[in-house]
N, C-alpha and C. Protein backbone atom coordinates (compact mmCIF):
# COMPACT_ATOMS: atom_id res chain seq x y z
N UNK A 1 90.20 70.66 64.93
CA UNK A 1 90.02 69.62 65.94
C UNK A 1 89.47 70.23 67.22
N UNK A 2 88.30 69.66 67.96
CA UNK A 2 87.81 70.21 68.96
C UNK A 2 88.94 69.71 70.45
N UNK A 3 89.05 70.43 70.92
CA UNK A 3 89.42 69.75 72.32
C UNK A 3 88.67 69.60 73.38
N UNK A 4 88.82 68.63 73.84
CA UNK A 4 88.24 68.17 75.02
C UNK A 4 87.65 69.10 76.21
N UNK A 5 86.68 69.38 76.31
CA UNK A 5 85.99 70.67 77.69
C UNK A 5 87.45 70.54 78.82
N UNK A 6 87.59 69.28 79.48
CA UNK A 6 88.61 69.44 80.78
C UNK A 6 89.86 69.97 80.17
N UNK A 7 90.86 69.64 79.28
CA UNK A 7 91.66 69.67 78.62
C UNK A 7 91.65 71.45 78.51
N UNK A 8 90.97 72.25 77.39
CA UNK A 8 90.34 74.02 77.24
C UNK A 8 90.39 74.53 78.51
N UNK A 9 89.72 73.91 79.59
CA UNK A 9 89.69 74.44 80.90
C UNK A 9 91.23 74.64 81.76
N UNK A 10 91.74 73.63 81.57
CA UNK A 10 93.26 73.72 81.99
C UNK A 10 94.17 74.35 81.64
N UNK A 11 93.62 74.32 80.38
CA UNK A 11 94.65 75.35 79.51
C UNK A 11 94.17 76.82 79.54
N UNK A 12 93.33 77.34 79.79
CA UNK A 12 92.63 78.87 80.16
C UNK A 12 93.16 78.88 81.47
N UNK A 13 93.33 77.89 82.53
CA UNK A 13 93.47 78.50 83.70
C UNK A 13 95.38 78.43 83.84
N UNK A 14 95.81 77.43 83.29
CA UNK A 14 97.21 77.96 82.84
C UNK A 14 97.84 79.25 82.54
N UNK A 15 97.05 79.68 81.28
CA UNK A 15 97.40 81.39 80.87
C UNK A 15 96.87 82.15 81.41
N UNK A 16 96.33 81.85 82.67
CA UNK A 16 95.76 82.86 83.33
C UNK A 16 96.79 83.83 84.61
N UNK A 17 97.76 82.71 83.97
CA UNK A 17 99.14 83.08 85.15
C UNK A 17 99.22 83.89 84.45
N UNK A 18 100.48 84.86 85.39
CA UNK A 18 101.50 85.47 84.97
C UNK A 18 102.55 85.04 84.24
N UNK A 19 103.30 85.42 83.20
CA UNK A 19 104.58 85.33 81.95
C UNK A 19 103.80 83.34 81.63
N UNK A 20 102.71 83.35 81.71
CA UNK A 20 102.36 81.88 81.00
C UNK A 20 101.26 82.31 80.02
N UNK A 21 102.06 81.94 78.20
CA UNK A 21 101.22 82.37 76.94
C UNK A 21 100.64 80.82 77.00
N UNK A 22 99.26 81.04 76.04
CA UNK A 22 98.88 79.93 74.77
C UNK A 22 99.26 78.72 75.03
N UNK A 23 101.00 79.08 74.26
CA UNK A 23 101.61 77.73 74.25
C UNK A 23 102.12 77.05 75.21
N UNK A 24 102.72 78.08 76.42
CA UNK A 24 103.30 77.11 77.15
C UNK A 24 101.68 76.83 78.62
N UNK A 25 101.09 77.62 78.49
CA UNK A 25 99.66 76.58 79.13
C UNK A 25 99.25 75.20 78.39
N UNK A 26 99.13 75.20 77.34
CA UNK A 26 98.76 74.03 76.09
C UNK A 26 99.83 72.91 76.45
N UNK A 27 101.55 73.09 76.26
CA UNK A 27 102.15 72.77 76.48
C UNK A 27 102.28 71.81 77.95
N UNK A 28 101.77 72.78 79.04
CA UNK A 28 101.82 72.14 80.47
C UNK A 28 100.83 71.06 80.45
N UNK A 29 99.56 71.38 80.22
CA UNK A 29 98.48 70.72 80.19
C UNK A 29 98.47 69.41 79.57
N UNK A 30 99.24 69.62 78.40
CA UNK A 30 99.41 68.20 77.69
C UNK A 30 100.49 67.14 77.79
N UNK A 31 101.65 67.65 78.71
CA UNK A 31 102.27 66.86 79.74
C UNK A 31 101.76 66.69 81.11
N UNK A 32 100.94 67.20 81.62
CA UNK A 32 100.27 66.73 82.69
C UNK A 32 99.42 65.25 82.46
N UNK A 33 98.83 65.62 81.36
CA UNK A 33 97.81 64.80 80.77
C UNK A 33 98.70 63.28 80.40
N UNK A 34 99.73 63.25 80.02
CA UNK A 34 100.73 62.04 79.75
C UNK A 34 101.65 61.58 80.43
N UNK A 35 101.44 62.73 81.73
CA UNK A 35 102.37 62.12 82.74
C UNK A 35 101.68 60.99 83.92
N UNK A 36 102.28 60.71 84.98
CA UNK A 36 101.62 59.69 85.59
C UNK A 36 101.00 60.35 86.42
N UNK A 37 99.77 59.50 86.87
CA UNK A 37 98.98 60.46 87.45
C UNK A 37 98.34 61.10 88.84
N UNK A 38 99.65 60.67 89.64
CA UNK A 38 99.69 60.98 91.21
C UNK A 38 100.94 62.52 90.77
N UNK A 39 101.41 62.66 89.95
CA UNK A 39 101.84 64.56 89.44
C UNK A 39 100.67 64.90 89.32
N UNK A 40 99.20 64.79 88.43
CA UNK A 40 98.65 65.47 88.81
C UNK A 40 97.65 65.69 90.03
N UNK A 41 97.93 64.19 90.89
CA UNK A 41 97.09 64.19 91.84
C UNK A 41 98.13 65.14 93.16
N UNK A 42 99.51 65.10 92.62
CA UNK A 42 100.32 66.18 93.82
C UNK A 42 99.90 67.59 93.54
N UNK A 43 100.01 68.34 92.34
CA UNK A 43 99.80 69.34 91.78
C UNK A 43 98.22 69.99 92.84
N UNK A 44 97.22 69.15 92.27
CA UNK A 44 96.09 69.58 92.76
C UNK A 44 95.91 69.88 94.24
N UNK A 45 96.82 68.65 95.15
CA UNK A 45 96.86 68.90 96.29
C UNK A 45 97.16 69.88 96.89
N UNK A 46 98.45 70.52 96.23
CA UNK A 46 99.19 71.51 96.49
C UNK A 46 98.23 72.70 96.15
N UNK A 47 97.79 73.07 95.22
CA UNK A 47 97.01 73.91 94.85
C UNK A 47 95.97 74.08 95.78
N UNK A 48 95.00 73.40 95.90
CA UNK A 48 93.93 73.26 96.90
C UNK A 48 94.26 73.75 98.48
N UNK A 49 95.74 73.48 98.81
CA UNK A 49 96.09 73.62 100.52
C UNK A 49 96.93 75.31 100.24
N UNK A 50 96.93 75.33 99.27
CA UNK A 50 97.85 77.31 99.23
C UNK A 50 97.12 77.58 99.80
N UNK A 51 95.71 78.25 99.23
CA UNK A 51 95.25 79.56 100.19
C UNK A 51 94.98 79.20 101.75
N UNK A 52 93.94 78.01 102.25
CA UNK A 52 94.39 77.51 103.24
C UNK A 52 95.19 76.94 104.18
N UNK A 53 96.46 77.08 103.99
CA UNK A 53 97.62 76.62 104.59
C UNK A 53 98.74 77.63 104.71
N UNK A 54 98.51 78.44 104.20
CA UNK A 54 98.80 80.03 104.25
C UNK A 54 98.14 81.16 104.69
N UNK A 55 99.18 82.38 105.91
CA UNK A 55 98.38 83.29 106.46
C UNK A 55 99.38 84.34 106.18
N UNK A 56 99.23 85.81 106.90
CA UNK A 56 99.73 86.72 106.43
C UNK A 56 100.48 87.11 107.85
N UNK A 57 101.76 87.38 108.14
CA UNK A 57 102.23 87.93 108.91
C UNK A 57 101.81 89.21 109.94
N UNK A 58 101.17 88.81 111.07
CA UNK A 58 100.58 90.27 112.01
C UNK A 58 101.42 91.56 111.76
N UNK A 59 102.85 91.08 111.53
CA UNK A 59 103.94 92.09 112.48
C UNK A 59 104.26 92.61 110.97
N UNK A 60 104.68 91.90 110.05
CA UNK A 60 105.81 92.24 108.92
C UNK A 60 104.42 92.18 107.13
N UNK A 61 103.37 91.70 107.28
CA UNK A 61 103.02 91.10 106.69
C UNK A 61 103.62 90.38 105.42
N UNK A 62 104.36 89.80 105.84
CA UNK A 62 104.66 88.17 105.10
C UNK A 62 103.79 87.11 105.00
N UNK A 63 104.19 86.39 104.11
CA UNK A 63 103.51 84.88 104.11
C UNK A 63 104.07 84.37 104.78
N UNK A 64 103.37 83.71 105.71
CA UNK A 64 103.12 82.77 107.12
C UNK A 64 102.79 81.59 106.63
N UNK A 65 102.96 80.60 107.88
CA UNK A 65 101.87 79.34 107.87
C UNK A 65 100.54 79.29 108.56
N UNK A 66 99.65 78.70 107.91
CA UNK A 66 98.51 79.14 108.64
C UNK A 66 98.62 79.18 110.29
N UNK A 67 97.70 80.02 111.17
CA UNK A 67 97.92 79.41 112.81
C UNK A 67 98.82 79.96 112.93
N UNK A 68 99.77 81.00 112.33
CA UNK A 68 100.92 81.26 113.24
C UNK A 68 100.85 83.23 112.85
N UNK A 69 100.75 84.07 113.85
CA UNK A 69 100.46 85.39 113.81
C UNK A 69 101.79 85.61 113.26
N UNK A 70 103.18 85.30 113.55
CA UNK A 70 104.14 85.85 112.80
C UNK A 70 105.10 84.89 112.34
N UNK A 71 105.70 85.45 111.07
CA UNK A 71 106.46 84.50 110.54
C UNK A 71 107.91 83.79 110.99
N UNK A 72 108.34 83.46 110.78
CA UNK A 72 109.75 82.83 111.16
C UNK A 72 110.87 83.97 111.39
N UNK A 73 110.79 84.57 110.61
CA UNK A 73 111.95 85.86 110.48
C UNK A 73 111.08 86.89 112.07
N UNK A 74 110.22 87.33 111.57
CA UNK A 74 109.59 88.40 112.87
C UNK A 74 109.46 87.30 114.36
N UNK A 75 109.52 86.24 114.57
CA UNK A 75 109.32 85.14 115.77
C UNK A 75 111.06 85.50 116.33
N UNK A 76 111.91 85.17 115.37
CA UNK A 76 113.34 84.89 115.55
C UNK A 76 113.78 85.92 116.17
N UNK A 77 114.39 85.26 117.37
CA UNK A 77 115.00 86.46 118.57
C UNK A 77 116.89 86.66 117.99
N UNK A 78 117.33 86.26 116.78
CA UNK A 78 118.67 85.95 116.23
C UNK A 78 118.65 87.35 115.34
N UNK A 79 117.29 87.97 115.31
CA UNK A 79 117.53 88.66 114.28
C UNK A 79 117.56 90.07 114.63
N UNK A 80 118.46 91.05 113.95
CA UNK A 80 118.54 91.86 114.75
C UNK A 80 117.32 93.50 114.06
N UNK A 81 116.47 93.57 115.59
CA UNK A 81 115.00 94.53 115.22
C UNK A 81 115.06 95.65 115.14
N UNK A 82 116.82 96.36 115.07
CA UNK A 82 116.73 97.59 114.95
C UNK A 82 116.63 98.16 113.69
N UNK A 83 117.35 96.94 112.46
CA UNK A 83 117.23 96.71 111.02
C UNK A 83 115.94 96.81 110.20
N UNK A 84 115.20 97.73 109.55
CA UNK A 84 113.96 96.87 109.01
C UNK A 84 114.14 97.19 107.38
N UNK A 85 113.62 96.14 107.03
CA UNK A 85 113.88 96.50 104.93
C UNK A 85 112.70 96.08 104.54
N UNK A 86 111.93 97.61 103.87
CA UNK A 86 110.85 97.37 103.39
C UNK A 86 111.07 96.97 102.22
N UNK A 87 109.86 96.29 101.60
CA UNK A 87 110.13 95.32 100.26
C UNK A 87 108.77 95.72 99.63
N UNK A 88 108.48 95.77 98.59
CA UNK A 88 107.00 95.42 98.00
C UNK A 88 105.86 94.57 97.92
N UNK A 89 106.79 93.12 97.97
CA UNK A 89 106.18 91.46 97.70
C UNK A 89 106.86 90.70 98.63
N UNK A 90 106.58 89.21 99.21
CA UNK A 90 106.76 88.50 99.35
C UNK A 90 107.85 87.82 98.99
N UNK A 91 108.14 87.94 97.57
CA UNK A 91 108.63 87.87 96.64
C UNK A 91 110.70 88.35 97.11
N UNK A 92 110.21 89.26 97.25
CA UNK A 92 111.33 90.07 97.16
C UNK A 92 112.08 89.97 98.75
N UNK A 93 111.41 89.45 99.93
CA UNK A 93 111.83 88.83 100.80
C UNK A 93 112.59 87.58 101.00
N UNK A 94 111.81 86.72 99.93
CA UNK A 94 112.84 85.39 99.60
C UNK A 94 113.83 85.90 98.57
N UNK A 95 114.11 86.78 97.55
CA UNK A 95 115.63 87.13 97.09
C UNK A 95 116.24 87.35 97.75
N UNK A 96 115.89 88.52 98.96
CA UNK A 96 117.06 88.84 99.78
C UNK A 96 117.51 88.09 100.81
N UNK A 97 117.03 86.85 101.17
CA UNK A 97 117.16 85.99 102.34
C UNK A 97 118.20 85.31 101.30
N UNK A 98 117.80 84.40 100.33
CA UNK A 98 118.98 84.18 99.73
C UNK A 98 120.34 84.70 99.39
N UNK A 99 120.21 85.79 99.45
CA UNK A 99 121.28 86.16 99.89
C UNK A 99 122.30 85.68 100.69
N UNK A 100 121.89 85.59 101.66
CA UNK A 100 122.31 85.19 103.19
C UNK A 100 123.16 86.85 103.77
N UNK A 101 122.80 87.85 103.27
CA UNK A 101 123.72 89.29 103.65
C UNK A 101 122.78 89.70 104.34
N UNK A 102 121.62 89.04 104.95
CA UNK A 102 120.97 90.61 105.68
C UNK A 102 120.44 89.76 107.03
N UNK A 103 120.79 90.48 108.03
CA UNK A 103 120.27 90.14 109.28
C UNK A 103 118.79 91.07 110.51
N UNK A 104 118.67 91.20 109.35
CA UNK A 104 117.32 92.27 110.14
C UNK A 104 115.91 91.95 109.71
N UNK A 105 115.33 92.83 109.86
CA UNK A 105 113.56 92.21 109.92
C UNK A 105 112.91 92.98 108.46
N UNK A 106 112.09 92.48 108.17
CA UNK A 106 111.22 93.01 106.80
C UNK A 106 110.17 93.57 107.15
N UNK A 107 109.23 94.59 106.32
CA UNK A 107 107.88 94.98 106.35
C UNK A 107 107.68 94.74 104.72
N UNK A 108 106.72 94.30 104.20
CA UNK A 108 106.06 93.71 102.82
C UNK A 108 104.80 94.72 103.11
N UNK A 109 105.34 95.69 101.97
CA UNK A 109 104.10 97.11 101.79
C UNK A 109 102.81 96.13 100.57
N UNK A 110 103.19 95.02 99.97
CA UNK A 110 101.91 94.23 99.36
C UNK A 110 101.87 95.58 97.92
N UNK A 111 102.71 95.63 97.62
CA UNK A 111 102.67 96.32 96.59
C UNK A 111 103.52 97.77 96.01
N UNK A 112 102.97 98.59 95.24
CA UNK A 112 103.61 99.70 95.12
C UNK A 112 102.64 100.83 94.34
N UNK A 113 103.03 102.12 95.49
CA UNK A 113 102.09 102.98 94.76
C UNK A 113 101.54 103.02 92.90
N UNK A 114 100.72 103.35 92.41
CA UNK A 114 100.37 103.47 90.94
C UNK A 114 99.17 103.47 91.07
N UNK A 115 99.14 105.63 90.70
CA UNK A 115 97.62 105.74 90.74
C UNK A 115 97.36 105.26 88.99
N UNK A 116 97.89 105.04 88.56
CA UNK A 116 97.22 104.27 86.35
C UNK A 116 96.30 103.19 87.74
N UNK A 117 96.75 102.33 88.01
CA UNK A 117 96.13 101.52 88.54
C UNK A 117 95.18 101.21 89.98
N UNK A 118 95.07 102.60 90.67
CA UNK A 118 94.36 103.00 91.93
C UNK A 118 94.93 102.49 92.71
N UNK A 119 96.04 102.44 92.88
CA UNK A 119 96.62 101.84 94.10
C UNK A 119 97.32 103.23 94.89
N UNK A 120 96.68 103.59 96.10
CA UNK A 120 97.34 104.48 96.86
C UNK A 120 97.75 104.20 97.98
N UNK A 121 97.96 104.90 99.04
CA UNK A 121 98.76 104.49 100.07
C UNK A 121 98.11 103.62 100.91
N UNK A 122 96.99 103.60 100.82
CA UNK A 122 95.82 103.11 101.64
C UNK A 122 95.69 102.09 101.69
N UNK A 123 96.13 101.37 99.72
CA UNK A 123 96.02 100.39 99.80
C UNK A 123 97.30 99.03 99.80
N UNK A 124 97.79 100.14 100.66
CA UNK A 124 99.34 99.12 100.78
C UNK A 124 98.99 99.58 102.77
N UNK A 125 100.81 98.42 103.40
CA UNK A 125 100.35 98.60 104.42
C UNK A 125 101.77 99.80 105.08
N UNK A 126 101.33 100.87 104.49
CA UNK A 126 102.06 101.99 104.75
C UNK A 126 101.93 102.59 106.09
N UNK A 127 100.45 102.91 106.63
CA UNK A 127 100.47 102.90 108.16
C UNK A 127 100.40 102.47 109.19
N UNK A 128 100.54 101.06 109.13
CA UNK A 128 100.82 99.97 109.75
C UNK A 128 102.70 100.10 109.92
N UNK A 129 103.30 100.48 108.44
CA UNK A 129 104.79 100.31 108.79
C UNK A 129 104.94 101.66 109.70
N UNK A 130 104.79 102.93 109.46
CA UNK A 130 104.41 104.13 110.06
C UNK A 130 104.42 103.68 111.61
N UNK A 131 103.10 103.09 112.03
CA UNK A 131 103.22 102.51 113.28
C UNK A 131 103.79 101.56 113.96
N UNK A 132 104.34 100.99 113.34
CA UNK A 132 105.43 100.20 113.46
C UNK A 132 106.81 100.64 114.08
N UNK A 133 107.21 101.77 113.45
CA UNK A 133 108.65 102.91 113.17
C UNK A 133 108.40 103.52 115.16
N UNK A 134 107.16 103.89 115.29
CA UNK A 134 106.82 104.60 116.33
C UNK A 134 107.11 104.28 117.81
N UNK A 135 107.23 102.92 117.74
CA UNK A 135 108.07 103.05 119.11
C UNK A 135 109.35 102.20 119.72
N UNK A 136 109.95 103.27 118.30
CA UNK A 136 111.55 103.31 118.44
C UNK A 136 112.17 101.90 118.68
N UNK A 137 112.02 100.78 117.94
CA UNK A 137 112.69 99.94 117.90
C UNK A 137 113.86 99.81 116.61
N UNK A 138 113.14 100.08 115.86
CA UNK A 138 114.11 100.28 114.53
C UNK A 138 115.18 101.55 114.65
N UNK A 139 116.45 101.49 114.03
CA UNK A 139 117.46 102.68 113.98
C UNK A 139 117.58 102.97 112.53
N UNK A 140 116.93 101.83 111.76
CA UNK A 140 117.63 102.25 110.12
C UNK A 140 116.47 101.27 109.66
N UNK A 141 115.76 102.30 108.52
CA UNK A 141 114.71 101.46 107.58
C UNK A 141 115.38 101.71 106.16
N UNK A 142 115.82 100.26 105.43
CA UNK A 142 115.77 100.11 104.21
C UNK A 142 115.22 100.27 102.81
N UNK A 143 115.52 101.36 102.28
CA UNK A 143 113.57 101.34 101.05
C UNK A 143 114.16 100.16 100.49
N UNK A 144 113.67 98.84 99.85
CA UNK A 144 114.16 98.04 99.08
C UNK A 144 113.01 98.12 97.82
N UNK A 145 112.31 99.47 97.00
CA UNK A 145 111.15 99.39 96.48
C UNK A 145 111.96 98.88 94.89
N UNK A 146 111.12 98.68 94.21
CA UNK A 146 111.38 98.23 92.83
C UNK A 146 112.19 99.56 92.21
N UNK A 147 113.09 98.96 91.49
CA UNK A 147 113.66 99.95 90.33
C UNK A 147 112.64 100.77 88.93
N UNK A 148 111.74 100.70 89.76
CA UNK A 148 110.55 101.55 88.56
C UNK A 148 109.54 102.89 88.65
N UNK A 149 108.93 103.11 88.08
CA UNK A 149 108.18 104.46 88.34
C UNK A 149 107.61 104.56 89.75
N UNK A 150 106.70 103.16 89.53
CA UNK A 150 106.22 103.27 91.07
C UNK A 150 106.90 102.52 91.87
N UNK A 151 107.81 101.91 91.68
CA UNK A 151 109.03 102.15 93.36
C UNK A 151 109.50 102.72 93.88
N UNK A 152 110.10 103.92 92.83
CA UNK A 152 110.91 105.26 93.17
C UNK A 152 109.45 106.03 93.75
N UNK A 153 108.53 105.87 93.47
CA UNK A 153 107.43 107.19 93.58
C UNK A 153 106.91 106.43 95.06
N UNK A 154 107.26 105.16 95.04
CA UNK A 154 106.82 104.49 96.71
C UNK A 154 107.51 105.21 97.62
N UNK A 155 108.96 104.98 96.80
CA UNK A 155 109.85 104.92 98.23
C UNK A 155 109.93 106.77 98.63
N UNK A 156 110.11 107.85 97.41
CA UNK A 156 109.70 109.26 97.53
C UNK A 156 108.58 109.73 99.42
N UNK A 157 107.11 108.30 98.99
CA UNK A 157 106.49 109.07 99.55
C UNK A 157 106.71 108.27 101.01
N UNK A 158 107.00 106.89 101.24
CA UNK A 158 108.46 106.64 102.48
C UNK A 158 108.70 107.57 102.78
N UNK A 159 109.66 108.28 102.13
CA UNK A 159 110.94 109.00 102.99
C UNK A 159 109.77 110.41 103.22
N UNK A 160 108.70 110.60 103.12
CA UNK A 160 107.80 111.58 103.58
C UNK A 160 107.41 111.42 104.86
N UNK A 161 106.72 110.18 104.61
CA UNK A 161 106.34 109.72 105.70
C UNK A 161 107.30 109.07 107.39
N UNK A 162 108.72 108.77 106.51
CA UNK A 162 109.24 108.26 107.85
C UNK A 162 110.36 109.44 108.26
N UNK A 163 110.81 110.36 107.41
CA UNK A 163 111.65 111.70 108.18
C UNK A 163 111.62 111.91 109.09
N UNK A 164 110.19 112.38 109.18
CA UNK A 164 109.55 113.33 110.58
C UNK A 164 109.96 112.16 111.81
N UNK A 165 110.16 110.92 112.18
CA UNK A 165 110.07 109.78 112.70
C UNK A 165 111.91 109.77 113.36
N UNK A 166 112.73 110.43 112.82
CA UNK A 166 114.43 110.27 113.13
C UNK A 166 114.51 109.32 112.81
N UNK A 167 114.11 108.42 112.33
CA UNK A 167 114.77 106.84 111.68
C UNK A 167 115.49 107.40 110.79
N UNK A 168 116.49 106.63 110.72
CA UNK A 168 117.78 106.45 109.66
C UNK A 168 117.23 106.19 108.36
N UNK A 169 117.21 106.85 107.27
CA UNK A 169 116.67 105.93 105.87
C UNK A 169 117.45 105.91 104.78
N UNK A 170 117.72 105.02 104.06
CA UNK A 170 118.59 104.00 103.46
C UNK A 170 118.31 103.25 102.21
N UNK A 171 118.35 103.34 100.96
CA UNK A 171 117.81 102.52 100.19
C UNK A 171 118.72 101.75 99.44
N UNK A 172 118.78 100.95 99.07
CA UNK A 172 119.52 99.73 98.05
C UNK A 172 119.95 100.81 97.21
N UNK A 173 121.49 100.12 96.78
CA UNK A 173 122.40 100.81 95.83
C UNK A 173 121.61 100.14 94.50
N UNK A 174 122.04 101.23 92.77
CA UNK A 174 121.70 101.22 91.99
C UNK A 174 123.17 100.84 91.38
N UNK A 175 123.09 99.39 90.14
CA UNK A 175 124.16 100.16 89.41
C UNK A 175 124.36 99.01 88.21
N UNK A 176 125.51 98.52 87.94
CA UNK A 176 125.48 97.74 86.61
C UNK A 176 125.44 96.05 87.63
N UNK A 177 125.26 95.42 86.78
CA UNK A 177 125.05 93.75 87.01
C UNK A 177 126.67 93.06 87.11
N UNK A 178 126.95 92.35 87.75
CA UNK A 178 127.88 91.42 88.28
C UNK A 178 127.93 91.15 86.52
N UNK A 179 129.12 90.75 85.93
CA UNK A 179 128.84 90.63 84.59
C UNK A 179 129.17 91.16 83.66
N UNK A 180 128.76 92.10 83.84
CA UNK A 180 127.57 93.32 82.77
C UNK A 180 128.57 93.69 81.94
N UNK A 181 128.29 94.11 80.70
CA UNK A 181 128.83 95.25 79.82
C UNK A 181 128.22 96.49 79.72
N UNK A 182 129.26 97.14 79.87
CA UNK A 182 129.31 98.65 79.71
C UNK A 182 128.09 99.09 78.32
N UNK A 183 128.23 98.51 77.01
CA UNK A 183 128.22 98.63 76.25
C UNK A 183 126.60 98.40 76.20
N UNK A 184 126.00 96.63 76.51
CA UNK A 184 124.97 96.68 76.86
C UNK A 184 123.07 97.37 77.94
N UNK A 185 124.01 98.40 78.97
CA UNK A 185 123.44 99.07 80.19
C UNK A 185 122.58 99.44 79.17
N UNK A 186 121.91 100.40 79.85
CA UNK A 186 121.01 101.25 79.53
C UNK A 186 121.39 102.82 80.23
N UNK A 187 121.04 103.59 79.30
CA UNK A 187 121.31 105.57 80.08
C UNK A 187 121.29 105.43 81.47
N UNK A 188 119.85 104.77 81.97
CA UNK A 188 119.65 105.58 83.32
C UNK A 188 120.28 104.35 83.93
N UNK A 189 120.85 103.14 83.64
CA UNK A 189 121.53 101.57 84.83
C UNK A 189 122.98 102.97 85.15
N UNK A 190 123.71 103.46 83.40
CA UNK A 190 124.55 104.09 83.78
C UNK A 190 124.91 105.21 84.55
N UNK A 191 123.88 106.20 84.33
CA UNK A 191 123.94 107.09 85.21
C UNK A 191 123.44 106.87 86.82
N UNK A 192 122.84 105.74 87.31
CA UNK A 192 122.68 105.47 88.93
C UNK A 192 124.26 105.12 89.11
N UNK A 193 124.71 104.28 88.25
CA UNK A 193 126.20 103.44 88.95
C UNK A 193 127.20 104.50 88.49
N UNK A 194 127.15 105.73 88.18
CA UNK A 194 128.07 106.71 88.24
C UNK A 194 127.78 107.51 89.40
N UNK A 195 126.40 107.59 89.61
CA UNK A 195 125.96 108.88 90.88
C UNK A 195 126.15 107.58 92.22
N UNK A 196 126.72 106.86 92.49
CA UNK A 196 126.30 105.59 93.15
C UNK A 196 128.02 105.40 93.45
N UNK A 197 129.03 105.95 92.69
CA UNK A 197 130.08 105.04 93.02
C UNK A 197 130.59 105.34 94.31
N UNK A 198 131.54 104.30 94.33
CA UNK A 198 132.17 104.15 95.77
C UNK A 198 133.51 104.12 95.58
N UNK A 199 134.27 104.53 96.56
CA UNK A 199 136.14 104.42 96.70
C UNK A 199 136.67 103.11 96.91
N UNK A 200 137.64 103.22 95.68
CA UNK A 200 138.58 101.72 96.06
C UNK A 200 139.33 101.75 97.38
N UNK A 201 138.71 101.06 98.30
CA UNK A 201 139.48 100.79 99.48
C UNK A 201 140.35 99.28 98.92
């Protein structure tokens, strides 16, 4: 059975996401298609106003609203600027806000070292945070980099770069999941949350 040109098109630009296969693009597309049709006239809207209705943070680079040099968190005089927790993504700024545990300011490095993939320091915003550190507002920078090759190898070349600087540096504890079984971990979940423990107070 042929499908329809608009129909193929929707569904290619579906799997063009990230963790979206085949089926569940096919899948979306063909409930879009049967649903009523101001969902897909919201959808499109929404789509169309992202990149324009969105800017990048001067100070922290975060996602902003367009028109505004800094975001809500770097504007906010509540928050306290001696704190800063670098993050990788965007992404990883809204987990930790949910939280509701952290009261300090972010820098979003837009990624993480990996030369497999040419990404070096250059192309994150590593001396921008660097200059940032420099006049002594911060007392303690957070690495918050990913638990992976190139997070650990981010945050490595961090703590190179911000030593020389006397900032305090600090990275997120490693260890098993709220939950978790022992049994299920993995070698290295176990060995961080053994090199990681803490005293029963």
């Amino acid at each position: 059975m042929l499908i329809p040109e608009p129909i193929q098109r929707l569904v290619d630009a579906f799997a063009r996401l990230p963790g979206v296969g085949p089926k569940t693009a096919s899948r979306l597309t063909f409930f879009l298609l049967k649903a009523d049709p101001r969902l897909a006239d919201d959808l499109s809207g929404a789509l169309s106003g992202l990149q324009s209705g969105t800017a990048t943070c001067q100070r922290c680079f975060n996602i902003t609203s367009a028109g505004q040099d800094l975001c809500p968190i770097c504007a906010s005089a509540e928050r306290d600027a001696s704190l800063l927790c670098v993050v990788e993504e965007p992404l990883d700024v809204i987990a930790l806000e949910r939280t509701g545990g952290f009261g300090g300011r972010y820098h979003v490095l837009g990624g993480a070292l990996s030369p497999i993939e040419g990404i070096g320091p250059e192309d994150l915003t590593i001396a921008q945070l660097v200059r940032r550190l420099q006049d002594g507002e911060v007392a303690e920078v957070i690495i918050a980099t990913n638990p992976s090759m190139e997070g650990d190898a981010t945050a490595m070349y961090l703590r190179q770069q911000i030593e020389p600087l006397g900032v305090r540096l600090t990275r997120l504890a490693r260890g098993l999941p709220m939950g978790g079984d022992l049994e299920y971990a993995d070698q290295n979940t176990l060995l961080r949350a053994l090199a990681g423990r803490q005293a029963m107070d």
